[in-house]
N, C-alpha and C. Protein backbone atom coordinates (compact mmCIF):
# COMPACT_ATOMS: atom_id res chain seq x y z
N UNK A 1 -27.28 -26.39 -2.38
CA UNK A 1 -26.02 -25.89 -1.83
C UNK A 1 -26.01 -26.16 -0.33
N UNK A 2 -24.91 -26.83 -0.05
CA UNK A 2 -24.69 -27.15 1.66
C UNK A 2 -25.09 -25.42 2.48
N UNK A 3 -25.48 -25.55 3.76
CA UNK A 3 -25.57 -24.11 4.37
C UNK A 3 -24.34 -23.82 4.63
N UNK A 4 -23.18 -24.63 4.72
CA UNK A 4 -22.31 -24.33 5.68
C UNK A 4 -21.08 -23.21 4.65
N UNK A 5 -21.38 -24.30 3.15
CA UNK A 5 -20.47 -24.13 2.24
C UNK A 5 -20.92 -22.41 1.92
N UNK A 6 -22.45 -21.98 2.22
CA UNK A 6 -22.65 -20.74 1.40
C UNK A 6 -22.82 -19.74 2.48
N UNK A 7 -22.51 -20.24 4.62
CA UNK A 7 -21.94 -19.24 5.29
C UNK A 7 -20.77 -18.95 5.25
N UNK A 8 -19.74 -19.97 4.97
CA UNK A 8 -18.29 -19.57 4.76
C UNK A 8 -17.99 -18.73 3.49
N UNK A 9 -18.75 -19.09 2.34
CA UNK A 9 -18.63 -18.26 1.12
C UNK A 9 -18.72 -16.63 0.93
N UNK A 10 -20.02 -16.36 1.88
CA UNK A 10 -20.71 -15.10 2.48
C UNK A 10 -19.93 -14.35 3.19
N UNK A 11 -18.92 -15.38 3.97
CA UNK A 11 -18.38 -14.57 5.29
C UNK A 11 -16.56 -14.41 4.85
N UNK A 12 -16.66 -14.37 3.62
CA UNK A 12 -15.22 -14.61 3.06
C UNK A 12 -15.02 -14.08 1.92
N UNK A 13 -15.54 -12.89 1.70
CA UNK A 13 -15.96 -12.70 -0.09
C UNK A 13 -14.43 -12.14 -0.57
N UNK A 14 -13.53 -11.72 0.35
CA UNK A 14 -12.03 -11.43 -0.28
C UNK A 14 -11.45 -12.60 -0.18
N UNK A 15 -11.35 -12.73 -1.73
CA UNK A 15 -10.44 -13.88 -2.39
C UNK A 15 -9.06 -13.84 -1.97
N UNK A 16 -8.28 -12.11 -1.73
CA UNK A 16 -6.67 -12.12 -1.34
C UNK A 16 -6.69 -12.61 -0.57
N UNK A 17 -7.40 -13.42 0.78
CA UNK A 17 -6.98 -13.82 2.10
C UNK A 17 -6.36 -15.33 1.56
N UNK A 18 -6.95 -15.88 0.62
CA UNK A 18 -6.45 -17.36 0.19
C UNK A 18 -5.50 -17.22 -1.30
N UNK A 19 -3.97 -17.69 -1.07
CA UNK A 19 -3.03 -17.66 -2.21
C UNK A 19 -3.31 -16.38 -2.92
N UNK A 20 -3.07 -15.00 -2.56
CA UNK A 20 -3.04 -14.04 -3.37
C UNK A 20 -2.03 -14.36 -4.28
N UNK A 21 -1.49 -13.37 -5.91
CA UNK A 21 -0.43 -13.55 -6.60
C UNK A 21 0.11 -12.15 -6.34
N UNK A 22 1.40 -12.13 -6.30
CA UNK A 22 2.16 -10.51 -6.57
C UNK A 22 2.22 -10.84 -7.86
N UNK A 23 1.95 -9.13 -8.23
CA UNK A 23 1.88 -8.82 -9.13
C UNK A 23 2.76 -7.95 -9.72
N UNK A 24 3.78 -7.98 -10.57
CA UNK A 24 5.57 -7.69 -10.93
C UNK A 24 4.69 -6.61 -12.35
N UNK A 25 5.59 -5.48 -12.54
CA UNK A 25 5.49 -4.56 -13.72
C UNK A 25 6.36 -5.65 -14.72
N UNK A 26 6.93 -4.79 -15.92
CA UNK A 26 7.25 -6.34 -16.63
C UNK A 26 9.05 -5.82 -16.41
N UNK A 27 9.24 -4.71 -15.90
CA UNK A 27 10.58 -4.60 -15.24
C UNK A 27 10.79 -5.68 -13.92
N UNK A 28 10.21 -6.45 -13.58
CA UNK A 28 10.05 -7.40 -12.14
C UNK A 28 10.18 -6.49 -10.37
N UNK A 29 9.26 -5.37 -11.13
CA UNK A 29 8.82 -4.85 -9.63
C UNK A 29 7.98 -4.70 -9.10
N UNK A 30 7.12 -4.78 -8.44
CA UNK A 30 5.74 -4.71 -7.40
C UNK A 30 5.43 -3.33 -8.41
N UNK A 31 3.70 -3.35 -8.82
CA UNK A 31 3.47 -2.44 -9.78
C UNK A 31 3.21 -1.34 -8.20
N UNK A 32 3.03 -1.78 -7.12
CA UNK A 32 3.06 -0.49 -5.81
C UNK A 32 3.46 -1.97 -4.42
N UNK A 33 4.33 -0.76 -3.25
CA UNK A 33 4.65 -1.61 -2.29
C UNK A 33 3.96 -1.55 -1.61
N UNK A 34 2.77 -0.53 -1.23
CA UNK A 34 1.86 -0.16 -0.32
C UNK A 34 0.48 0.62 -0.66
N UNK A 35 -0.66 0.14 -0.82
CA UNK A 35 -0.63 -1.00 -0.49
C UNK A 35 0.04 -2.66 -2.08
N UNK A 36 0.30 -3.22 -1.09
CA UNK A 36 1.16 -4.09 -1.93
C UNK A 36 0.34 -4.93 -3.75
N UNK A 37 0.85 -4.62 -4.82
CA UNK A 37 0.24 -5.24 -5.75
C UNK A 37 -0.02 -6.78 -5.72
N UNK A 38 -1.41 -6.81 -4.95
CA UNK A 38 -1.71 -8.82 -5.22
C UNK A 38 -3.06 -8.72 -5.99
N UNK A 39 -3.22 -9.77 -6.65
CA UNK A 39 -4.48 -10.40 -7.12
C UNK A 39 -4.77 -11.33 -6.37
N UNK A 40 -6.23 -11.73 -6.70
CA UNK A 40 -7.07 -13.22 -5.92
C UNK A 40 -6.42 -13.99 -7.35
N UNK A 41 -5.97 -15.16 -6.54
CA UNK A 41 -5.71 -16.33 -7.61
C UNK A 41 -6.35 -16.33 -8.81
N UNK A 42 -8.25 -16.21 -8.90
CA UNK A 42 -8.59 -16.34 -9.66
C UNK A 42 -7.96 -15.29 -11.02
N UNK A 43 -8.27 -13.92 -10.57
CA UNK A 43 -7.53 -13.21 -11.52
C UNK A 43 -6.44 -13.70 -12.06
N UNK A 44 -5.16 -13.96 -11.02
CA UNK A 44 -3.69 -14.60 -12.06
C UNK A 44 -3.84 -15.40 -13.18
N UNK A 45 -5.03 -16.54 -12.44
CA UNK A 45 -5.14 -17.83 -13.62
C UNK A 45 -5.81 -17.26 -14.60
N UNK A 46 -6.56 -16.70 -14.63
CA UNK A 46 -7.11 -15.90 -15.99
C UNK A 46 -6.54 -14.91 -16.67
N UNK A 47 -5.62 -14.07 -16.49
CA UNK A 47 -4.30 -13.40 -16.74
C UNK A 47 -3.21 -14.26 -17.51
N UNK A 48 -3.09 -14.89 -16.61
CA UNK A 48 -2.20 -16.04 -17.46
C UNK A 48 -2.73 -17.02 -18.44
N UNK A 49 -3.94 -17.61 -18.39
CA UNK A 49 -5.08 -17.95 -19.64
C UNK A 49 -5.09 -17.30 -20.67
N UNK A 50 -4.84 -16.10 -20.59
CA UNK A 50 -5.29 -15.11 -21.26
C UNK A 50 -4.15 -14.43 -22.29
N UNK A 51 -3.32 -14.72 -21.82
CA UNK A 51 -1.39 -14.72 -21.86
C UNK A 51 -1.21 -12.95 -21.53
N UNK A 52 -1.41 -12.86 -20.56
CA UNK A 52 -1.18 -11.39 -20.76
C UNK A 52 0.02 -11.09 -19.52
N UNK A 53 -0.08 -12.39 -18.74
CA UNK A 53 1.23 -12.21 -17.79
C UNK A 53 1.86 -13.66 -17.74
N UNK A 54 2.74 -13.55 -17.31
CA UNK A 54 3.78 -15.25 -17.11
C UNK A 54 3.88 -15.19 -15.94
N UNK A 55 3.70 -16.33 -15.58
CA UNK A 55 3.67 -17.14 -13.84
C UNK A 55 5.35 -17.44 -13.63
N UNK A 56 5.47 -16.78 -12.39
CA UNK A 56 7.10 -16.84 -12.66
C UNK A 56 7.41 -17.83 -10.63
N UNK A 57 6.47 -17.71 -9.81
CA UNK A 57 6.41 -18.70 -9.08
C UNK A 57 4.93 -19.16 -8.57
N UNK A 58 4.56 -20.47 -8.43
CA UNK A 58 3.95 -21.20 -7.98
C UNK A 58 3.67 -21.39 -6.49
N UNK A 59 2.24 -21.37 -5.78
CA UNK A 59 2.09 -21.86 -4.89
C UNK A 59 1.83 -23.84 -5.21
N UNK A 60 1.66 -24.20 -3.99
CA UNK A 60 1.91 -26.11 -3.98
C UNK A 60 0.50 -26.48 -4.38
N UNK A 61 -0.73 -25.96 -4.31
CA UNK A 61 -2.24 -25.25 -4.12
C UNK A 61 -2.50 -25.70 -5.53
N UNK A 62 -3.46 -26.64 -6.24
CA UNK A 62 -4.06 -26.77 -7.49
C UNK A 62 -5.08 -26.27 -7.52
N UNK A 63 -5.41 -25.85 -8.81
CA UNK A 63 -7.32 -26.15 -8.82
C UNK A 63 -7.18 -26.16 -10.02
N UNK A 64 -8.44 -27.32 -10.21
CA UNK A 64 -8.78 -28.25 -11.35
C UNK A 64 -9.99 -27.86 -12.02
N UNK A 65 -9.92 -28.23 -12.93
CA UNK A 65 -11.31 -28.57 -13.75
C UNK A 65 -11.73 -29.77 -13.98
N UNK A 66 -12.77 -30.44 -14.58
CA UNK A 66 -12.57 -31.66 -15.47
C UNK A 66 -11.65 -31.98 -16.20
N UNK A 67 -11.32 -30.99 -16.95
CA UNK A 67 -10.22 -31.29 -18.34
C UNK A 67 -8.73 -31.03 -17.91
N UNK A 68 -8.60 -30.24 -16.80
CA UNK A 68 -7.29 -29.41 -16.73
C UNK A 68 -7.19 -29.42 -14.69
N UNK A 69 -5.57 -29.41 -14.51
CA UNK A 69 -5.16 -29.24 -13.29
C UNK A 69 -4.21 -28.03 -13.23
N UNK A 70 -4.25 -26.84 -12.76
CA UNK A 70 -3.16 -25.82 -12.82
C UNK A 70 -3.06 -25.36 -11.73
N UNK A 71 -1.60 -25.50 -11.13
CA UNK A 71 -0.85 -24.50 -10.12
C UNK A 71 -1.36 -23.61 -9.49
N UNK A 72 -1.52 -22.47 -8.44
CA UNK A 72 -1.93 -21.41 -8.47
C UNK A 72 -0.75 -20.76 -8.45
N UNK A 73 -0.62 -19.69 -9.12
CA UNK A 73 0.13 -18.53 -9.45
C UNK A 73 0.41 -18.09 -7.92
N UNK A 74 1.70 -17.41 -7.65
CA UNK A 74 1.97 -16.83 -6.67
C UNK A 74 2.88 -15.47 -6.78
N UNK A 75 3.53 -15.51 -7.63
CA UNK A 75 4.07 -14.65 -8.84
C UNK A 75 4.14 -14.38 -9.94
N UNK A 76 3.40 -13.54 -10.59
CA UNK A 76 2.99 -12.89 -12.01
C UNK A 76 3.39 -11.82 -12.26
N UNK A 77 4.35 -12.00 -13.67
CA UNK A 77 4.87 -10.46 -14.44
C UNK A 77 3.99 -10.26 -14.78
N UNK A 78 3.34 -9.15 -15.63
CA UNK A 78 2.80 -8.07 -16.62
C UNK A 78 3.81 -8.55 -17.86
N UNK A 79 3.33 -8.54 -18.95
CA UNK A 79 3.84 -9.22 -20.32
C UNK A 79 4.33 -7.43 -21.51
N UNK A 80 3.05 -6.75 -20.42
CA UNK A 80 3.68 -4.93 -21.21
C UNK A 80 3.48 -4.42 -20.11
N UNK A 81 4.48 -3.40 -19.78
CA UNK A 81 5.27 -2.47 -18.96
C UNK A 81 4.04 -1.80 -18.74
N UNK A 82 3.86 -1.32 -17.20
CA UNK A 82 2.47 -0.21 -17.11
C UNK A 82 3.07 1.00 -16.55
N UNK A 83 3.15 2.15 -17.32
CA UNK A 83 3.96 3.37 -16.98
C UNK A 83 3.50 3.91 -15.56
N UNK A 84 4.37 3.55 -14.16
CA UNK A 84 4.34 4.32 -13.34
C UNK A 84 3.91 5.74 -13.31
N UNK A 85 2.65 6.13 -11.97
CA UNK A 85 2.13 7.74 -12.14
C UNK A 85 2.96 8.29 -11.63
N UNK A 86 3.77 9.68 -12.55
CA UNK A 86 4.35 10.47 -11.69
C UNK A 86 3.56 11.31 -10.28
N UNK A 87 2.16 11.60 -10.49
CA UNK A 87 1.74 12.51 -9.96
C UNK A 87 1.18 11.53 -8.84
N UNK A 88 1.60 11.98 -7.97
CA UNK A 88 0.98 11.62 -6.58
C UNK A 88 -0.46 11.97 -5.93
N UNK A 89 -1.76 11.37 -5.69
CA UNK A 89 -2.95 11.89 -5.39
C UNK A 89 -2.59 12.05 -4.00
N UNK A 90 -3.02 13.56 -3.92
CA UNK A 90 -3.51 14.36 -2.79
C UNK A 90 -4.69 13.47 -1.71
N UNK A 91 -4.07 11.91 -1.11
CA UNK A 91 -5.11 11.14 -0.56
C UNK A 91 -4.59 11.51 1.18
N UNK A 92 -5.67 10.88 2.25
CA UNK A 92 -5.32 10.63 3.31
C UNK A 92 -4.09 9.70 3.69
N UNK A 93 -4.60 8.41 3.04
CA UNK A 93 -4.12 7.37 2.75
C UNK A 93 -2.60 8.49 2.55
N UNK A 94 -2.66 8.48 1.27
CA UNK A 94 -0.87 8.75 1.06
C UNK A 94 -0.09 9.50 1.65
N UNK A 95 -1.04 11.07 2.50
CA UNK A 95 -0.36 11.68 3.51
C UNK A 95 -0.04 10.91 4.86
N UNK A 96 -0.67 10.20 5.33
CA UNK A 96 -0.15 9.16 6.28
C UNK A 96 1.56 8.34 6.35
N UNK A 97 1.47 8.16 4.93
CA UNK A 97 2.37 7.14 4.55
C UNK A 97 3.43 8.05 4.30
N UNK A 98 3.44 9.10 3.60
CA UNK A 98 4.82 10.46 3.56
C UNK A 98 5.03 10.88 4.97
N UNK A 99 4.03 10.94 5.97
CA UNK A 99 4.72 10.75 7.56
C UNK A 99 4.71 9.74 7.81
N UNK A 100 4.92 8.72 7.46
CA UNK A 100 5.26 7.52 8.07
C UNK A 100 4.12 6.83 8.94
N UNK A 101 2.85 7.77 8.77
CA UNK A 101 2.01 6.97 10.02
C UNK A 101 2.34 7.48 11.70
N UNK A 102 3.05 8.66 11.60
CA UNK A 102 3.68 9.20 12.55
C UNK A 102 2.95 10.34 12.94
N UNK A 103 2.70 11.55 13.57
CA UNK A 103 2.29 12.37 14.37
C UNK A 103 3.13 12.96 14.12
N UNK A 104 3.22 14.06 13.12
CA UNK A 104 4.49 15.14 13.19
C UNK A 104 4.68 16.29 13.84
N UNK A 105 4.21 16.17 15.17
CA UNK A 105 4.09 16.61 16.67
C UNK A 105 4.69 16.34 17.85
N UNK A 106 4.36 15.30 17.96
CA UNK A 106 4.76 14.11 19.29
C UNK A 106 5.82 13.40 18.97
N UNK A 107 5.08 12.39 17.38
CA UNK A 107 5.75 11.18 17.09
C UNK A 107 5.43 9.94 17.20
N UNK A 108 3.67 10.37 17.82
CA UNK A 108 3.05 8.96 18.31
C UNK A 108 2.30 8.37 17.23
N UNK A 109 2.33 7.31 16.95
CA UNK A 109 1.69 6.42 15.90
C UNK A 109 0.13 5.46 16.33
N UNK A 110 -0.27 5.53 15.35
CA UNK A 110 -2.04 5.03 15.65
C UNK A 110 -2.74 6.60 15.99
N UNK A 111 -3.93 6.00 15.99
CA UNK A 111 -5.10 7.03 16.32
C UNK A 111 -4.59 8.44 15.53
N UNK A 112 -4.42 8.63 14.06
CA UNK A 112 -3.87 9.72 13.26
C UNK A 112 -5.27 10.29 12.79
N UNK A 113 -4.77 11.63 12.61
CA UNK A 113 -5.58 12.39 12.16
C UNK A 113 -5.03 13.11 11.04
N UNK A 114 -5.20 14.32 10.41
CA UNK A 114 -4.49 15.46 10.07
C UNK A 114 -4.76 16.90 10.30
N UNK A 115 -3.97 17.35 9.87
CA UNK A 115 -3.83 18.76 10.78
C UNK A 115 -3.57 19.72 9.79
N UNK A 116 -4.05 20.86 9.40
CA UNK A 116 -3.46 22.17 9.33
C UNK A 116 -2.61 22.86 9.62
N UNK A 117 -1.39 23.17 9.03
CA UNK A 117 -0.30 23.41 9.64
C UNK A 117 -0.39 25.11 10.15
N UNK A 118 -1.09 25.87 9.28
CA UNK A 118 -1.79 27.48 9.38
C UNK A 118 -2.96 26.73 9.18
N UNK A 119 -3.40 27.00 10.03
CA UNK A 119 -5.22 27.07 10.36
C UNK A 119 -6.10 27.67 9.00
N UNK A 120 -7.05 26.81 8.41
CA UNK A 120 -7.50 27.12 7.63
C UNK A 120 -8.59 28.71 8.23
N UNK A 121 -8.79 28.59 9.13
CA UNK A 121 -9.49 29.99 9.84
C UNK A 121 -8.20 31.02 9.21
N UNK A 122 -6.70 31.24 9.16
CA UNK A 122 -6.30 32.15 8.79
C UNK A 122 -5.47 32.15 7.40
N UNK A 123 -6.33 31.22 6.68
CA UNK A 123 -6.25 31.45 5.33
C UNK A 123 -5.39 29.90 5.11
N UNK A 124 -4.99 29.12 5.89
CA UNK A 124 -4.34 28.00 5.05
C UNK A 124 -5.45 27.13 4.35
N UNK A 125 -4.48 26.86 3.85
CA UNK A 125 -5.03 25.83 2.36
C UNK A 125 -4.62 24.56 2.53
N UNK A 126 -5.84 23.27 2.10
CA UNK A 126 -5.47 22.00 2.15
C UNK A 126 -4.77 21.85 0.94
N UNK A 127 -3.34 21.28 1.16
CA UNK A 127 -2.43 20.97 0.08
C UNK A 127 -1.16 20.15 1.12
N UNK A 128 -0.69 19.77 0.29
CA UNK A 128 0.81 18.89 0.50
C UNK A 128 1.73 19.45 1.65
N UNK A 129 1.66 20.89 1.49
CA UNK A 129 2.48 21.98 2.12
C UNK A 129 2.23 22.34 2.90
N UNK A 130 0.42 22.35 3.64
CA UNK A 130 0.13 22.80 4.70
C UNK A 130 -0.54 21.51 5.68
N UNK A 131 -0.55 20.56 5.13
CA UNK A 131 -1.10 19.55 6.08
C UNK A 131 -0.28 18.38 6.38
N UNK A 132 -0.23 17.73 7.88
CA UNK A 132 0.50 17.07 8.48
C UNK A 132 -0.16 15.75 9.07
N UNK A 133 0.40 14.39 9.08
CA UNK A 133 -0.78 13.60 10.53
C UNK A 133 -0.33 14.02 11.42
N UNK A 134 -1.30 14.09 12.14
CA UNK A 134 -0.95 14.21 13.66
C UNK A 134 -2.69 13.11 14.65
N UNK A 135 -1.76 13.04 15.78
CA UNK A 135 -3.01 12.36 16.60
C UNK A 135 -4.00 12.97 17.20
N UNK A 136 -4.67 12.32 17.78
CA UNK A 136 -6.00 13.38 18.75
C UNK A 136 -5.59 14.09 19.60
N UNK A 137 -4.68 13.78 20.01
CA UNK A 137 -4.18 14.76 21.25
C UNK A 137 -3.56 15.96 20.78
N UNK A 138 -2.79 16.03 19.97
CA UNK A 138 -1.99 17.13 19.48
C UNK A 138 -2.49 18.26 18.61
N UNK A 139 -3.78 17.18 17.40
CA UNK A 139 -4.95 17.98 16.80
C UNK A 139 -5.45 18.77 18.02
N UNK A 140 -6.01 18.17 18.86
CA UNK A 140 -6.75 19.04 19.61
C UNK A 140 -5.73 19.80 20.64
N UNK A 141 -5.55 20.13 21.05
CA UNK A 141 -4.33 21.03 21.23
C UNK A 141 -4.05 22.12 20.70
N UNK A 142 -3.82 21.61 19.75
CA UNK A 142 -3.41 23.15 18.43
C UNK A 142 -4.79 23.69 18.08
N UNK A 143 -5.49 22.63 17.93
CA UNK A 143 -7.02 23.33 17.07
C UNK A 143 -6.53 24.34 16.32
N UNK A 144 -7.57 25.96 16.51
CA UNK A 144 -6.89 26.54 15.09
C UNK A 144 -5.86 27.77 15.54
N UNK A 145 -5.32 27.31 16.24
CA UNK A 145 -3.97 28.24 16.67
C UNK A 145 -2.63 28.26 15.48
N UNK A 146 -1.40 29.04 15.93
CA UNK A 146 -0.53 28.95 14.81
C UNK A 146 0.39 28.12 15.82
N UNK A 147 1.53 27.11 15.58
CA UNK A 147 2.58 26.51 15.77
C UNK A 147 3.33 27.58 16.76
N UNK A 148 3.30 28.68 16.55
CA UNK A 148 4.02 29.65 17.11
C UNK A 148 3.42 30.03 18.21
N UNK A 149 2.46 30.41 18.32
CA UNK A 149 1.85 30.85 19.50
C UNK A 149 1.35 29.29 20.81
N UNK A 150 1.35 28.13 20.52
CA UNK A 150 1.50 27.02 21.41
C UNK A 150 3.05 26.69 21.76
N UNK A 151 4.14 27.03 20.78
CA UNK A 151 5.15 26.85 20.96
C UNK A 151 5.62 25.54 20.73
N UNK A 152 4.88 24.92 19.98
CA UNK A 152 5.13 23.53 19.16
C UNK A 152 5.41 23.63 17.70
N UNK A 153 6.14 22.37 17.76
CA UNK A 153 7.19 22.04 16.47
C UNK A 153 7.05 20.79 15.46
N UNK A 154 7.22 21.36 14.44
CA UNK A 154 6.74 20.18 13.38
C UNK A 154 8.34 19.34 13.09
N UNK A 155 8.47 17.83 13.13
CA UNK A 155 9.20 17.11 13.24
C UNK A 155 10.05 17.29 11.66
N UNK A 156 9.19 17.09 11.10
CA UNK A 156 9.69 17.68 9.54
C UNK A 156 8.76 18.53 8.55
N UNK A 157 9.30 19.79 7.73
CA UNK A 157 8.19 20.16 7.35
C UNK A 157 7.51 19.81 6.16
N UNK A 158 6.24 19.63 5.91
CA UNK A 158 5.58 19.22 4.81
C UNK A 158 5.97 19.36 3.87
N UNK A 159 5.69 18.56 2.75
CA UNK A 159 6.09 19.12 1.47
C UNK A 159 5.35 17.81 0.22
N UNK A 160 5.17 18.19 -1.16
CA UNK A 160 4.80 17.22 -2.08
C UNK A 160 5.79 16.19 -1.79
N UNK A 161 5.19 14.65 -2.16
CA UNK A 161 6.24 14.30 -2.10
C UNK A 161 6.36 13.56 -3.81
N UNK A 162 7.60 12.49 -4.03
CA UNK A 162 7.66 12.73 -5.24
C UNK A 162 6.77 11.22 -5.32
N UNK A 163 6.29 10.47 -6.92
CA UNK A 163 6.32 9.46 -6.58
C UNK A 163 7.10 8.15 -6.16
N UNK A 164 8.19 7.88 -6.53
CA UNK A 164 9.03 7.27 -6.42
C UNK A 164 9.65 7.27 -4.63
N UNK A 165 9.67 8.28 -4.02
CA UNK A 165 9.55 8.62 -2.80
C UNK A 165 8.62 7.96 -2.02
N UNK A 166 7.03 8.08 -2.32
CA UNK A 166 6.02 7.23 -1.37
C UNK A 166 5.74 6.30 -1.84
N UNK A 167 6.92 5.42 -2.88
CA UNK A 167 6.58 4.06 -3.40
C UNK A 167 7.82 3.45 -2.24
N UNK A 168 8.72 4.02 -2.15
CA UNK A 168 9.97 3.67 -1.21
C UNK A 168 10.00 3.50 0.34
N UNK A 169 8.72 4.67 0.48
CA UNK A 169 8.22 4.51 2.25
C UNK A 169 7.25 3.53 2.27
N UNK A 170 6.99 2.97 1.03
CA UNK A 170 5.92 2.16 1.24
C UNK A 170 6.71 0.42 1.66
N UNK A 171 7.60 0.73 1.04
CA UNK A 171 8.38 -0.73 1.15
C UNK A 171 8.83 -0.81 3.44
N UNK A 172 8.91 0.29 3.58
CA UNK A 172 8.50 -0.11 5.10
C UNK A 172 7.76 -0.45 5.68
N UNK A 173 7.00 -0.40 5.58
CA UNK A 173 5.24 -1.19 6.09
C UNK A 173 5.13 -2.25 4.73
N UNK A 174 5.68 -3.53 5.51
CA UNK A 174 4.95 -5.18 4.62
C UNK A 174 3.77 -5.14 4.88
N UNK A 175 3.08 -5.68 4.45
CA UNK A 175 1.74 -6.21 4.72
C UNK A 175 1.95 -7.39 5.79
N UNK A 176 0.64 -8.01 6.90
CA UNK A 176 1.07 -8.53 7.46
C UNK A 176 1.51 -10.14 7.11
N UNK A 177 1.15 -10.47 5.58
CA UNK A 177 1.33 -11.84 5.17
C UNK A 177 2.47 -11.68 3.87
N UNK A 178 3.78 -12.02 4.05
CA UNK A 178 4.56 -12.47 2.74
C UNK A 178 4.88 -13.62 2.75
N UNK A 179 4.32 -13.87 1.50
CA UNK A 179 4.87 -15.51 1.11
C UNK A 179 6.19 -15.37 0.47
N UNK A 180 6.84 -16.59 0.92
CA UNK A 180 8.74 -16.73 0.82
C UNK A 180 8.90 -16.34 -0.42
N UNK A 181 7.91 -17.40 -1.79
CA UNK A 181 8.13 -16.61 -2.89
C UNK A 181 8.49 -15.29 -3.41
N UNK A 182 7.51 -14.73 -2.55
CA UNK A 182 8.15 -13.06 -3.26
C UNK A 182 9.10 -12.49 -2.69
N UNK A 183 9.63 -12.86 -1.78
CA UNK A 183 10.51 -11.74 -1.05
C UNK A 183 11.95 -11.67 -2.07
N UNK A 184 12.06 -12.52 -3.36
CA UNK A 184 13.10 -12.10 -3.99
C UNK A 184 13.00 -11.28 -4.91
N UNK A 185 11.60 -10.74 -5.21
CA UNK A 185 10.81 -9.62 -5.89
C UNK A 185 10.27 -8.81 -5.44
N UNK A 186 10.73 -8.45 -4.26
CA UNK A 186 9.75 -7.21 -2.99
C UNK A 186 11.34 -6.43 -2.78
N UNK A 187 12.50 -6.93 -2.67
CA UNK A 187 13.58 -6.56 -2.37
C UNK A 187 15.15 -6.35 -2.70
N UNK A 188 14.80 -6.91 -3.98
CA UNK A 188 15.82 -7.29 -4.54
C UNK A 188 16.45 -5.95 -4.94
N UNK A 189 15.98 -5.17 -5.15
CA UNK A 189 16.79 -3.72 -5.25
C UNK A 189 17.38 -2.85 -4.27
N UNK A 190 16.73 -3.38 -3.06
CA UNK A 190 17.29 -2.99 -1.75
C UNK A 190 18.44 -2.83 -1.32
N UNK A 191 19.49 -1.93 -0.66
CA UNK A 191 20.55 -1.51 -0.50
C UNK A 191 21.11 -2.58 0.39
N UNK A 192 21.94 -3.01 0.19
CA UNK A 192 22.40 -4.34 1.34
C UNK A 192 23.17 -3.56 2.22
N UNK A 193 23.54 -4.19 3.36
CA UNK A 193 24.24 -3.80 4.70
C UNK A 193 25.74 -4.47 4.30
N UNK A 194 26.55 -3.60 4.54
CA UNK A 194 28.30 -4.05 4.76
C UNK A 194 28.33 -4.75 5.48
């Protein structure tokens, strides 16, 4: 094996960075917008080998075998419907994304944390209802005080959210790479402008 071929191999082990496929429910929607449903090529072509999804666009990108030359997949349905979770996991990740990635304090974005909205010192509870992001500055600030006694205000107040809700905030944050292909399957349900 060349050295060069098995430092680049080593130093590259995510396949999504080269021709990922979106991946469509068999209704033709992103099975999630955030983070966004892709496979590594290899998966699609074996998916579709396999017949379990249909290649519905093509990257220009081959790869061959001896016997065989095939396309790489760039868009792939699901061939059976995968029932969306109603129930939303109680993640970091997803409380981020129900604030938007926002500081529901300030309003400042990056460097997020989360917060206790009643201080678990006076009995709050980690749940949907009592926790917020917020940044370093504002965490620390409040530490374990009440909202009331700093005289600060929560931008909106917490709450579960539904799923269909943090599949919809998710469609605001793209990822930083869309290929042209999909954007008629990332959006197509989208509310158009008058």
């Amino acid at each position: 094996m060349e050295p060069e071929f098995r430092t680049s191999f080593v130093r590259e082990p995510n396949n999504l960075r080269h021709n990922p496929a979106l991946v469509l429910n068999a209704d033709y929607r992103p099975l999630s917008y955030y983070p966004l449903s892709l496979w590594p090529w290899q998966d699609a072509i074996k998916a579709a080998w396999l017949e379990r999804v249909d290649i519905v666009a093509e990257y220009d990108d081959y790869v061959s075998s001896p016997s065989t030359k095939i396309k790489i997949p760039s868009v792939v349905v699901l061939k059976d419907y995968v029932k969306p979770q109603k129930r939303v996991a109680f993640t970091r990740f997803n409380l981020f994304l129900r604030d938007e990635f926002t500081c529901q304090y300030c309003g400042s974005k990056g460097d997020l944390t989360f917060d206790h909205v009643v201080p678990r010192a006076d009995g709050g509870i980690t749940s949907w209802t009592n926790v917020v992001a917020a940044c370093s500055p504002c965490n620390l600030k409040k530490g374990s005080r009440s909202l009331k006694q700093l005289g600060m205000s929560l931008r909106k107040p917490p709450r579960q959210p539904e799923s269909e809700q943090l599949r919809n905030m998710g469609r605001k944050f793209p990822p930083n790479h869309l290929h042209e292909s999909w954007m008629d399957f990332l959006y197509w349900d989208a509310e158009l402008e008058a």
